[in-house]
N, C-alpha and C. Protein backbone atom coordinates (compact mmCIF):
# COMPACT_ATOMS: atom_id res chain seq x y z
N UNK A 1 104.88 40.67 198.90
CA UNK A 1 104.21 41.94 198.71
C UNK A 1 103.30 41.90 197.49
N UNK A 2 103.38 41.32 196.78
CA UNK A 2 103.09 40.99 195.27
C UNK A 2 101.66 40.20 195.38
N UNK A 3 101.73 39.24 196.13
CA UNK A 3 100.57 39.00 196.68
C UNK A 3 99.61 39.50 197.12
N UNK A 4 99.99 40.21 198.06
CA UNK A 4 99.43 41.32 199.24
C UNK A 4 98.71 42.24 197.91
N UNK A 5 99.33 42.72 197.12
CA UNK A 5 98.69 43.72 195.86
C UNK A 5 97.36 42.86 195.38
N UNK A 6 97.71 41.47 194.68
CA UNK A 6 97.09 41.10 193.80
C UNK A 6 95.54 40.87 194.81
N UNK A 7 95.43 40.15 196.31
CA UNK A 7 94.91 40.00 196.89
C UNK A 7 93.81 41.33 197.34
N UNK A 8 94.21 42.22 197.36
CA UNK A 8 93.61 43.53 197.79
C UNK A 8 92.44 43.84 196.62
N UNK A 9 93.54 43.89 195.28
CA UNK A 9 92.25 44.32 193.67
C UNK A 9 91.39 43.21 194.23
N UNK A 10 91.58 41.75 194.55
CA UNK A 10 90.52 40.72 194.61
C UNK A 10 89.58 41.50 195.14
N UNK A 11 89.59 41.91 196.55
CA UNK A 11 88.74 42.20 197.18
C UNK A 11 88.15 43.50 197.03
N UNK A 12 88.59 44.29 196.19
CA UNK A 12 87.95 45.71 196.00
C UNK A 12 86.78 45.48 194.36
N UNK A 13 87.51 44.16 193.51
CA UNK A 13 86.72 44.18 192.64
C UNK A 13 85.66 43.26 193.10
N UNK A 14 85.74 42.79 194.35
CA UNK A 14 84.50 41.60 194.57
C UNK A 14 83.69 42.91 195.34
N UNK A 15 84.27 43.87 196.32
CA UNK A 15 83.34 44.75 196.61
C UNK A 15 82.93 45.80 195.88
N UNK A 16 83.12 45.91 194.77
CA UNK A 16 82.49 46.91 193.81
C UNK A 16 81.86 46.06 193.10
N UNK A 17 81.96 44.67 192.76
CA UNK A 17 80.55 43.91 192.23
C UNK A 17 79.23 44.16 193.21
N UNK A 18 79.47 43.82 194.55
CA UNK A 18 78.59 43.69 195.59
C UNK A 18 77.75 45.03 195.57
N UNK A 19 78.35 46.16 195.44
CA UNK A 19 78.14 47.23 195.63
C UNK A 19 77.27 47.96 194.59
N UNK A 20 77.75 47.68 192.82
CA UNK A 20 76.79 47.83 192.06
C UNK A 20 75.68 46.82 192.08
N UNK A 21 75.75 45.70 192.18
CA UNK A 21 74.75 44.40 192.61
C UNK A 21 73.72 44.91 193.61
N UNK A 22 74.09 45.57 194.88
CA UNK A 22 73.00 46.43 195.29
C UNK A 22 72.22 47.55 195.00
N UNK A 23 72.90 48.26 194.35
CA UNK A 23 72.37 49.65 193.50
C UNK A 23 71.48 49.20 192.77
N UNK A 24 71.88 47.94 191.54
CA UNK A 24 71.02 48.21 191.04
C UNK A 24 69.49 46.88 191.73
N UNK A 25 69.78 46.11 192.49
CA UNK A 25 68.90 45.76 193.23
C UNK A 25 67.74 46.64 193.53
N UNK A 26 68.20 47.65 194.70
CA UNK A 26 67.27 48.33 195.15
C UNK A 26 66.85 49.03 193.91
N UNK A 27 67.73 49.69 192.83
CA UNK A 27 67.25 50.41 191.56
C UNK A 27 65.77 49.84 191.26
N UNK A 28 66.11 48.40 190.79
CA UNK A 28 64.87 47.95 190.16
C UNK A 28 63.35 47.81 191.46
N UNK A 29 64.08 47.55 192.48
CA UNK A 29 62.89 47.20 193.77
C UNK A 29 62.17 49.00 193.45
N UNK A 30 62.97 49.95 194.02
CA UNK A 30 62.20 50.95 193.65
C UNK A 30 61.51 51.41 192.51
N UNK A 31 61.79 51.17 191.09
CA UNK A 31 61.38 51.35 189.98
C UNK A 31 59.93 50.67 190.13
N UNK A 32 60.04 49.45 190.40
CA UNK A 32 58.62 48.42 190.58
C UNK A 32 57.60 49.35 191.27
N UNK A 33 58.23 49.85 192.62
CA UNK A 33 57.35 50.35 193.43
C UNK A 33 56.95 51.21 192.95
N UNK A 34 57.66 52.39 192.51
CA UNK A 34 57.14 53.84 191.53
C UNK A 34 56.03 53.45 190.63
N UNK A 35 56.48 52.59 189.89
CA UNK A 35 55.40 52.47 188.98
C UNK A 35 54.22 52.01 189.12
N UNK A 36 54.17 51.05 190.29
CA UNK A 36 52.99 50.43 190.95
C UNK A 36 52.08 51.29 191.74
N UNK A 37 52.95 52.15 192.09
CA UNK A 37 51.96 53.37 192.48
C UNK A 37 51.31 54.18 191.62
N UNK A 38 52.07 54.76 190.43
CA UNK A 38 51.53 55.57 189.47
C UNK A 38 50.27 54.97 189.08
N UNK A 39 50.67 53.81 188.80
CA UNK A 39 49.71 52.82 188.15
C UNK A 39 48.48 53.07 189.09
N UNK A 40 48.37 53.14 190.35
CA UNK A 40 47.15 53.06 191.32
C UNK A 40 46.64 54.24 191.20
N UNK A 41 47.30 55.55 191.27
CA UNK A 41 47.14 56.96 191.16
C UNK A 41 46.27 56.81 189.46
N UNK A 42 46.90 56.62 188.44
CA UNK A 42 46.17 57.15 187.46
C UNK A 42 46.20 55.52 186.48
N UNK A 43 44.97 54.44 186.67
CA UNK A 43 45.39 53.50 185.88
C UNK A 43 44.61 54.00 184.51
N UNK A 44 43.95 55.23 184.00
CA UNK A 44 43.30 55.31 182.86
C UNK A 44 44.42 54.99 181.38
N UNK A 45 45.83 55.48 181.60
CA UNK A 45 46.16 55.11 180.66
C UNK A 45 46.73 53.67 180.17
N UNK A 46 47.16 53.06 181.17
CA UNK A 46 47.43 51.68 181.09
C UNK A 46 46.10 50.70 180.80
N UNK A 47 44.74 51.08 181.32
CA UNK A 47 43.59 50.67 180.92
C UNK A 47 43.49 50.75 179.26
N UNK A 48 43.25 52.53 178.61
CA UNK A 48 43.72 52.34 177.59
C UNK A 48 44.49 51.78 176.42
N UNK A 49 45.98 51.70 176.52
CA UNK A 49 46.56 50.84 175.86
C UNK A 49 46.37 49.40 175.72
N UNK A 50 45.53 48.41 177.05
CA UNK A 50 45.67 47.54 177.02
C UNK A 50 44.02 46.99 176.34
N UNK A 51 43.32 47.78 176.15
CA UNK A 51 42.07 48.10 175.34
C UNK A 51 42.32 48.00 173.54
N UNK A 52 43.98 48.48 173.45
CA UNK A 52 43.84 48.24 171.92
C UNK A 52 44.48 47.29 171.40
N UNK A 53 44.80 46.14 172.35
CA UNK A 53 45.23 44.39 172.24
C UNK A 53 43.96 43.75 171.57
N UNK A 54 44.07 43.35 170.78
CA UNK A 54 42.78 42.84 170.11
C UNK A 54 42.18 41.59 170.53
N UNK A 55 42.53 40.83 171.69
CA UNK A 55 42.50 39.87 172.69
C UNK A 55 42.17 40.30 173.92
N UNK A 56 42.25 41.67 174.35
CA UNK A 56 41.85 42.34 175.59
C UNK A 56 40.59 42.99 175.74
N UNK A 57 39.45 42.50 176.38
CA UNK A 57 38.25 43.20 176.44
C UNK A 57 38.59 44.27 177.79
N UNK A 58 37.22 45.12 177.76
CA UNK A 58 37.42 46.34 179.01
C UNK A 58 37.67 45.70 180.01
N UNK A 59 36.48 44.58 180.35
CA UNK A 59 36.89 43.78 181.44
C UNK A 59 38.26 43.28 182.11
N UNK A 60 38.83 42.60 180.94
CA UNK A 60 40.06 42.02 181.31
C UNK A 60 41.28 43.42 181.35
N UNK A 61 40.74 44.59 180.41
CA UNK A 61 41.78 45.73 180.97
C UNK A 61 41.29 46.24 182.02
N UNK A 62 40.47 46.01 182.85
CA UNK A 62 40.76 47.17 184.32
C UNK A 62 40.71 46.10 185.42
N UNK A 63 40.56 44.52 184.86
CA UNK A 63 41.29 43.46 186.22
C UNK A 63 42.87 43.63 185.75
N UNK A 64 43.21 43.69 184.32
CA UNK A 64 44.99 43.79 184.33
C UNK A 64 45.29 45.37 185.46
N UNK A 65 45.06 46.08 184.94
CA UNK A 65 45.28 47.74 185.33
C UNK A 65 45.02 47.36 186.74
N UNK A 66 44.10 46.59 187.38
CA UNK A 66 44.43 46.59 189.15
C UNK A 66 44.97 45.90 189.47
N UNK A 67 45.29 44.48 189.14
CA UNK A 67 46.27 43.38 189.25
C UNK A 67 47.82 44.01 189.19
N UNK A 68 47.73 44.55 187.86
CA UNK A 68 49.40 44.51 187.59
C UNK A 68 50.01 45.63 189.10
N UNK A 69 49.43 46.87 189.34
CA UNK A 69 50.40 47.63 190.38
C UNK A 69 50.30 46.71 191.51
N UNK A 70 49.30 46.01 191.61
CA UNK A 70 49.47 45.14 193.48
C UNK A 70 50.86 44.29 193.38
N UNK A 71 50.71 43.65 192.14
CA UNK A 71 51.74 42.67 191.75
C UNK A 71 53.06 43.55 191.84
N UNK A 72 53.37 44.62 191.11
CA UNK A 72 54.93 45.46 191.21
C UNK A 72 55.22 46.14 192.58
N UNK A 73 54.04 46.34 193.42
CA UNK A 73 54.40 47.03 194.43
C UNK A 73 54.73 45.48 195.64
N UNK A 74 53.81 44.37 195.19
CA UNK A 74 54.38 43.09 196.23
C UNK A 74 55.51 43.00 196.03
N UNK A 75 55.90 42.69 194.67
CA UNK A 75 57.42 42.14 194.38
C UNK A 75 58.49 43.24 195.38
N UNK A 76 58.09 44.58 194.93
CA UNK A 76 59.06 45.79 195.17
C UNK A 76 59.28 45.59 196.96
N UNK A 77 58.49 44.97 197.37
CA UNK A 77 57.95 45.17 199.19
C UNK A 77 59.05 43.99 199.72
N UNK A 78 58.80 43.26 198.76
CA UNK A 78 59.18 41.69 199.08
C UNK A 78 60.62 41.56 198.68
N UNK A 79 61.17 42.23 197.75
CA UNK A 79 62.59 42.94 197.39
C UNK A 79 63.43 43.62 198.55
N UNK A 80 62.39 44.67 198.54
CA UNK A 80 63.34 45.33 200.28
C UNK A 80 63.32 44.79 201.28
N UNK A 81 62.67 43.80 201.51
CA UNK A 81 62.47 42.81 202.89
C UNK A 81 63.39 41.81 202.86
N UNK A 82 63.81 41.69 201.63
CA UNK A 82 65.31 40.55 201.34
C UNK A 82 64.38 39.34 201.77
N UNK A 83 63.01 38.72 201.23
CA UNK A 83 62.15 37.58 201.56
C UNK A 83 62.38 36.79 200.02
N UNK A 84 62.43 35.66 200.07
CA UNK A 84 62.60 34.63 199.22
C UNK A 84 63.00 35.08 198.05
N UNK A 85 64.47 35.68 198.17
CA UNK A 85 64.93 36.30 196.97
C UNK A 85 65.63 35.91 195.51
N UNK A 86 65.29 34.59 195.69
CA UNK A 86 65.37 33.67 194.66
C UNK A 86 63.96 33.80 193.34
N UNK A 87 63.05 33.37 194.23
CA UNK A 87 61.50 33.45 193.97
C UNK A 87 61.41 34.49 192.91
N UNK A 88 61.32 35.37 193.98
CA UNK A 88 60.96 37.09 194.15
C UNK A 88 61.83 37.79 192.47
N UNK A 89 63.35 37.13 192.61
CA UNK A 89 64.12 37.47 191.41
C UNK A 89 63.52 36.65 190.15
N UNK A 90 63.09 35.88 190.24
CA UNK A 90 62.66 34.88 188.85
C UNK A 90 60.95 35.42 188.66
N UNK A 91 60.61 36.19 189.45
CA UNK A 91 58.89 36.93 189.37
C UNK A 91 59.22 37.95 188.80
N UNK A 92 60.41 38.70 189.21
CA UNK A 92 61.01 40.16 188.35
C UNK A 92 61.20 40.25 186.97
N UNK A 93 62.30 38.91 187.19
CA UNK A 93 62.85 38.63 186.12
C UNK A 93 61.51 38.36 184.51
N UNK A 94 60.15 37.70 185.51
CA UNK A 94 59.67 37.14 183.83
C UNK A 94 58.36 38.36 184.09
N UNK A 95 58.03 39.13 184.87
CA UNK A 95 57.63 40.40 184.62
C UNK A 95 58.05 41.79 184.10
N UNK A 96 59.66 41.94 183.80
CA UNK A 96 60.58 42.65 182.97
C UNK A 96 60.73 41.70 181.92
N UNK A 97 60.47 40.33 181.67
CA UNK A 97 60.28 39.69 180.58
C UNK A 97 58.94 39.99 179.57
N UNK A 98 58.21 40.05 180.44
CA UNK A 98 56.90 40.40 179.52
C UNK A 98 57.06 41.56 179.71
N UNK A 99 57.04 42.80 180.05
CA UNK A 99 57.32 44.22 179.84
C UNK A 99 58.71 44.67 178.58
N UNK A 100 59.31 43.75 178.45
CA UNK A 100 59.91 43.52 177.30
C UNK A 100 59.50 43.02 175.89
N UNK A 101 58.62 41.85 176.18
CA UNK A 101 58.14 41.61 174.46
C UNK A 101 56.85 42.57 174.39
N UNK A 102 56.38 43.16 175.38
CA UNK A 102 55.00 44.09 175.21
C UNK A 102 55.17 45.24 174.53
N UNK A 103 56.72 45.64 174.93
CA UNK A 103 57.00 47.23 174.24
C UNK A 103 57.43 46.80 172.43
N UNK A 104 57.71 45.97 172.28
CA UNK A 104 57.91 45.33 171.02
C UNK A 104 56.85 45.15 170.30
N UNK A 105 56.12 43.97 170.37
CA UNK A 105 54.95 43.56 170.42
C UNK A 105 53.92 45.72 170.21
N UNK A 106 54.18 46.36 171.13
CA UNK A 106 53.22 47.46 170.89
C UNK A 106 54.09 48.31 169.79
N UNK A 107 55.53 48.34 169.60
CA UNK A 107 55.70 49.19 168.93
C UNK A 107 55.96 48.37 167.43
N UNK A 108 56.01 47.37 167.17
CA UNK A 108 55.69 46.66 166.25
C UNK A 108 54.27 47.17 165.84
N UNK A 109 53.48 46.86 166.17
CA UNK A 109 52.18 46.85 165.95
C UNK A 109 51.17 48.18 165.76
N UNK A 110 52.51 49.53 165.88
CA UNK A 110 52.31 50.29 166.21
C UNK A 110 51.41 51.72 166.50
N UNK A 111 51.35 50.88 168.15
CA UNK A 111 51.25 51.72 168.85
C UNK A 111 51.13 52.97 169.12
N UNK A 112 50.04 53.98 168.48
CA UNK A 112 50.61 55.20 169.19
C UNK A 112 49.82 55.81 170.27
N UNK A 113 50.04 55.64 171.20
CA UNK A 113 50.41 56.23 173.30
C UNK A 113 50.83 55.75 174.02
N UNK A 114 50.77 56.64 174.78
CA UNK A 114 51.27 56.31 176.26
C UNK A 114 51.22 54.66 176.37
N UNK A 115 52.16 53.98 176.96
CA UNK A 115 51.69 52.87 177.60
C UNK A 115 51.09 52.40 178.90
N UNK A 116 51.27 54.05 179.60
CA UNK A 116 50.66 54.19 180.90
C UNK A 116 51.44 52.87 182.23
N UNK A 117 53.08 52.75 181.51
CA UNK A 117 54.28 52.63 182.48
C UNK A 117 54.02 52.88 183.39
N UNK A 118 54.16 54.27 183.40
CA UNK A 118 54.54 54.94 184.86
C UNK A 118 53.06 56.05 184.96
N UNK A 119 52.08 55.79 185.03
CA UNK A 119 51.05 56.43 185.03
C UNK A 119 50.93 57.70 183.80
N UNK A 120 50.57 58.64 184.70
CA UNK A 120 50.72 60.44 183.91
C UNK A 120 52.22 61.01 184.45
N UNK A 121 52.82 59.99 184.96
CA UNK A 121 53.47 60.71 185.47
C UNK A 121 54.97 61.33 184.68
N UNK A 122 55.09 60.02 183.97
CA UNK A 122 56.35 60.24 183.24
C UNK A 122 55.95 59.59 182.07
N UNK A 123 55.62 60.21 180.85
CA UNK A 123 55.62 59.90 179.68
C UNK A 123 56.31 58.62 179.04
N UNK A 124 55.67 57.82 178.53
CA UNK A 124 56.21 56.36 177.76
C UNK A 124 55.28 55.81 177.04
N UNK A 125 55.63 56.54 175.47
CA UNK A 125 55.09 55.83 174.47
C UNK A 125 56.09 55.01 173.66
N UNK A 126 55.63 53.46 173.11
CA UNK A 126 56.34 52.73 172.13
C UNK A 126 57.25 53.03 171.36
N UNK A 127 57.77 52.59 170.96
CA UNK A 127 59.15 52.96 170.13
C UNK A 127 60.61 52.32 170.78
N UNK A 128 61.32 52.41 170.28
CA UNK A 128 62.92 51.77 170.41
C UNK A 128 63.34 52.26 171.90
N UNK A 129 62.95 53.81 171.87
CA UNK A 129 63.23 54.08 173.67
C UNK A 129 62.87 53.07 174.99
N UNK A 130 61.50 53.11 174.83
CA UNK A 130 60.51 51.85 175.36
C UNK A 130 61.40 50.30 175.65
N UNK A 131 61.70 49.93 174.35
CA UNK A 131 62.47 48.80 174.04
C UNK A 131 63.60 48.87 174.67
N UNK A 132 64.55 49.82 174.32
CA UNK A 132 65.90 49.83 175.06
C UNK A 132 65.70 49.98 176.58
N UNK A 133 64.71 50.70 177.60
CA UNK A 133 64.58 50.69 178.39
C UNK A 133 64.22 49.41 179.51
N UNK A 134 63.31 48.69 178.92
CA UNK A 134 62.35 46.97 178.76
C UNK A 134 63.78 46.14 178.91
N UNK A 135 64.80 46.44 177.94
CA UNK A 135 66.13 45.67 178.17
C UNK A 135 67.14 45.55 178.84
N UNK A 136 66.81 47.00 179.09
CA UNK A 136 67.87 46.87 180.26
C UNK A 136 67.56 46.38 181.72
N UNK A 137 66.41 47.16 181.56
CA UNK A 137 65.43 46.27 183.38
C UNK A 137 65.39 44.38 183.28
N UNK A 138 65.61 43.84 181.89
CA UNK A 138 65.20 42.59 181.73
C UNK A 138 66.77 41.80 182.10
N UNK A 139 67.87 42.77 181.49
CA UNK A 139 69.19 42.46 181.39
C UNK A 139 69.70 42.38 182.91
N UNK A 140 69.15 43.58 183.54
CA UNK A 140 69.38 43.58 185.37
C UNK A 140 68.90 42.71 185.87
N UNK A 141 67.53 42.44 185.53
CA UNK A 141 67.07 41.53 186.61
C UNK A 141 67.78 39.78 186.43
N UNK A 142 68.19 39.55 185.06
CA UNK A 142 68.94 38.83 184.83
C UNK A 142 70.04 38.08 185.45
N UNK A 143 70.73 39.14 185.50
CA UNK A 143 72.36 39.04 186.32
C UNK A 143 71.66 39.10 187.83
N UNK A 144 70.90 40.00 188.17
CA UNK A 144 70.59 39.64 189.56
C UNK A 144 70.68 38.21 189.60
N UNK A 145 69.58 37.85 189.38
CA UNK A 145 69.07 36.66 189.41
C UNK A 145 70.19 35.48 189.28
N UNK A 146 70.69 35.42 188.23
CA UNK A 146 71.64 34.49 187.70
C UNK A 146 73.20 34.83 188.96
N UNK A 147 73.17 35.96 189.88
CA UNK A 147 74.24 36.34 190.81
C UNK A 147 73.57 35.22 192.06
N UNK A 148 72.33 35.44 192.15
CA UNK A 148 71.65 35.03 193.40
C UNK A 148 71.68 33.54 193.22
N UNK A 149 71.47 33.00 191.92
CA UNK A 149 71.48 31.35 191.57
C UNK A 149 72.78 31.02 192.26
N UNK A 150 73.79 31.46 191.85
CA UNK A 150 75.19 31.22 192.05
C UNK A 150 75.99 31.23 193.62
N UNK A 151 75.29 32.39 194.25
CA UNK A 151 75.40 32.32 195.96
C UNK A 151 75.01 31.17 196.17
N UNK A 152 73.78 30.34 195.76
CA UNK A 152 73.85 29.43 197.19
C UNK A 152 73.25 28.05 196.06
């Protein structure tokens, strides 16, 4: 019987890994997509911010500002389609990598607006919020990733 117990937690804590492992999967697939849209809806402020990189001309901010949402909304597409999810996790992974040293990097340097994240839609200027947020998407996509290495 003792068995029978210990055997059961096995399987309820392997399905409550599985289970947050998907949450926050789709979490981040949708987050990508949200923002990749905002981004298409209103890229003036992400144009902006990336205008006051002292390495970024206008040019190169409104090919980033149309590049970057095609790029979060592919990944996000290519996420829910469960297509080369190895790939797909290590593209997340070093695009929440650089969305991580950028909020640093801007609030270091600081930054003051919008970073034009999430368009007009939801407010995100630099600072430690920014940062803690950048970490945790970087920390998820992480363990995804490093879960998905380990399956196969």
């Amino acid at each position: 019987m003792n068995t029978l117990v210990k055997k059961n937690k096995v399987l309820t804590a392997e399905k409550t890994k599985i289970l947050l492992s998907g949450i926050v999967y789709y979490s981040l697939a949708l987050i990508l997509l949200f923002t990749g849209i905002t981004k298409i809806i209103d890229p003036l402020p992400l144009i902006s911010t990336l205008k006051l990189l002292p390495i970024i001309n206008e040019q190169a901010a409104i090919f980033t500002a149309t590049l970057l949402p095609v790029i979060e909304i592919g990944l996000a597409i290519l996420m829910l389609l469960k297509i080369k999810t190895k790939v797909i996790l290590t593209a997340v992974t070093v695009l929440f990598g650089a969305f991580f040293l950028f909020s640093i990097y801007g609030t270091l340097a600081g930054i003051d607006n919008d970073c034009g994240c999430f368009g007009d839609i939801i407010k995100s200027e630099f600072g430690v919020g920014m940062i803690v947020r950048n970490a945790v998407f970087l920390f998820c996509s992480i363990i995804l990733l490093r879960n998905e290495l380990n399956n196969n």
